[in-house]
Protein backbone atom coordinates (compact mmCIF):
# COMPACT_ATOMS: atom_id res chain seq x y z
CA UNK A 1 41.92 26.72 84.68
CA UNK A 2 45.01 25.55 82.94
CA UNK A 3 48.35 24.80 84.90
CA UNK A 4 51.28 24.84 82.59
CA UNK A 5 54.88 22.88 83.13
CA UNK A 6 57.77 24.05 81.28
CA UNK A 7 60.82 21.28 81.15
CA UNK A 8 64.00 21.06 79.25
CA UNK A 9 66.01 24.05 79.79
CA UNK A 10 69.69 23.93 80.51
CA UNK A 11 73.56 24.74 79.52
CA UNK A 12 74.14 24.00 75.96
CA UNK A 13 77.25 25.38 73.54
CA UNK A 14 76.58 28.18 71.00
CA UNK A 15 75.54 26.10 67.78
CA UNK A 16 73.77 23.43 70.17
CA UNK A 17 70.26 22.68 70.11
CA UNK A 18 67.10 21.69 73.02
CA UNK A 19 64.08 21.22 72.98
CA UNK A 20 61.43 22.80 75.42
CA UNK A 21 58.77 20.86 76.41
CA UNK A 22 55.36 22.83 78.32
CA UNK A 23 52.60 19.94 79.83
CA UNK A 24 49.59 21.54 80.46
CA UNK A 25 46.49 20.26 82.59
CA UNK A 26 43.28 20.98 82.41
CA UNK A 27 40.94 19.86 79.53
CA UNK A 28 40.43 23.46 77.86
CA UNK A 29 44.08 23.14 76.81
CA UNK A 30 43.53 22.22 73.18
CA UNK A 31 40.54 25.00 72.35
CA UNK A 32 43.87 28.02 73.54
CA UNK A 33 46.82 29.03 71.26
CA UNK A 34 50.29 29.31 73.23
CA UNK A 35 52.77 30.58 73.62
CA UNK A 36 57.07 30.96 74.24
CA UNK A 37 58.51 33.92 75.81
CA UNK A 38 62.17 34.65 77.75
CA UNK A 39 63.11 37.09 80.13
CA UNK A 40 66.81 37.47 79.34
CA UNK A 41 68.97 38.76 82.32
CA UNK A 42 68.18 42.25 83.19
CA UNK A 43 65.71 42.69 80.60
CA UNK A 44 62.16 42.43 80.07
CA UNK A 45 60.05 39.53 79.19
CA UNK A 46 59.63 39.00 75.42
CA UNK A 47 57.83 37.47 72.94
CA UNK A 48 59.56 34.43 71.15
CA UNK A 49 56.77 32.32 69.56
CA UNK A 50 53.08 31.61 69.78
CA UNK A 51 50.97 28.99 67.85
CA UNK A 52 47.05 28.36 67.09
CA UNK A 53 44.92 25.97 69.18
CA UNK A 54 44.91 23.48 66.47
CA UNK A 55 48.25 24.09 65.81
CA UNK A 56 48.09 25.38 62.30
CA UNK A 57 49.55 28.91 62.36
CA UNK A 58 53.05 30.26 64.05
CA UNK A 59 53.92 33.17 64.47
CA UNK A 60 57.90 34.10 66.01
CA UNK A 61 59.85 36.59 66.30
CA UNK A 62 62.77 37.96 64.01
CA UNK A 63 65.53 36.89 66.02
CA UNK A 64 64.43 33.06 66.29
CA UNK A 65 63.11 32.82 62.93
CA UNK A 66 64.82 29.42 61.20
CA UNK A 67 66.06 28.23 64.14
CA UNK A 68 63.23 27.61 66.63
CA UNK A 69 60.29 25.56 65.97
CA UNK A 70 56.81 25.62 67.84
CA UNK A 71 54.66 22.95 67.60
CA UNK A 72 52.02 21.21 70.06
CA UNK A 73 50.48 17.65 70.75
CA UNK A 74 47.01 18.38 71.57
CA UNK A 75 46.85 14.79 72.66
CA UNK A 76 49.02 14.90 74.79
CA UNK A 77 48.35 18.40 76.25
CA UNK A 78 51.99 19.51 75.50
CA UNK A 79 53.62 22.36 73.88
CA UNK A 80 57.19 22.16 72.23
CA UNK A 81 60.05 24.91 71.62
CA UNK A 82 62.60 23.61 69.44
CA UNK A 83 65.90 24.89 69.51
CA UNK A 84 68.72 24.97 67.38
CA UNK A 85 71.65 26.84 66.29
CA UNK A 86 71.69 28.33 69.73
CA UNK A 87 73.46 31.87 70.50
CA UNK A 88 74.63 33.38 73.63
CA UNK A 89 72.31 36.36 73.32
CA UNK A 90 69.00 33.33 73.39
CA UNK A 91 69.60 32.97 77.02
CA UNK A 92 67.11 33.26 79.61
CA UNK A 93 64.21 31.90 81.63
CA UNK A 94 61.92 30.66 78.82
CA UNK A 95 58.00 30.35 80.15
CA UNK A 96 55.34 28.93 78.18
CA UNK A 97 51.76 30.74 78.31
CA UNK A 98 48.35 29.80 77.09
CA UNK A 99 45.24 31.39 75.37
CA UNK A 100 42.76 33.38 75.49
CA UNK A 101 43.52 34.98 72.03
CA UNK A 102 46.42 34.36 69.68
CA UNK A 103 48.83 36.70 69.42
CA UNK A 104 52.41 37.94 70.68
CA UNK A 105 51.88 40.37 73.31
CA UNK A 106 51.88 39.16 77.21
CA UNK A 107 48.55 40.40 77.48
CA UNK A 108 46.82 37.77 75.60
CA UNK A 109 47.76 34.84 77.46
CA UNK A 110 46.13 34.31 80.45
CA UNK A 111 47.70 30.93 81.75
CA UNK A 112 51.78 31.09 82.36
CA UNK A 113 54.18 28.35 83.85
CA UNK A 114 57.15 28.95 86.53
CA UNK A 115 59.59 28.95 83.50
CA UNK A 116 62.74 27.70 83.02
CA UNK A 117 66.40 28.62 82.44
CA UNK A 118 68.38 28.09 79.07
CA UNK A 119 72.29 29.12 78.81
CA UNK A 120 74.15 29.03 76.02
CA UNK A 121 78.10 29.37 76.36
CA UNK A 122 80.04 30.79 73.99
């Protein structure tokens, strides 16, 4: 079992930038890849970015693509979502999932945290 922690959300400006932080326990953590998605309001949940267990290989989607940055500390069981050059269309509940398989569907994650809310203000 894996238990995952997402932390780091809030109200930023359009342009701003945070930085999403998911702790994990559980020692399987580093042998899953993981995962970023966002429910914005009123819509469905959505892929954002996923990464390899060893951290190697990201994947994201079109929309975040030179402005966020996934990356994970295996060490230290944590997942991070980088943020920047924010937009009023990125906000939403942002959750953090983990393994089975790598890939960008909700279906290969088995693991997901209680999420947590970004705004951006324009």
């Amino acid at each position: 079992q894996v238990q995952l922690a997402e932390s780091g959300g809030g109200l930023v400006q359009a342009g701003g930038s945070l930085r999403l932080s998911c702790a994990a326990s559980g020692r399987t953590f580093s042998s899953y890849p993981a995962g970023w998605f966002r429910q914005p309001p009123g819509k469905e949940r959505e892929f954002v970015a996923t990464i390899d267990s060893a951290g190697y290989i990201t994947k994201y989607t079109e929309s975040v693509k030179g402005r966020f940055t996934i990356s994970r500390d295996n060490a230290k069981n944590t997942v991070y979502l980088q943020m920047n050059s924010l937009k009023p269309e990125d906000t939403a509940v942002y959750y953090c999932a983990a393994g089975p398989n790598f890939g960008w569907v909700a279906r290969d994650f088995d693991f997901w945290g209680q999420g947590t809310q970004v705004t951006v203000s324009s």
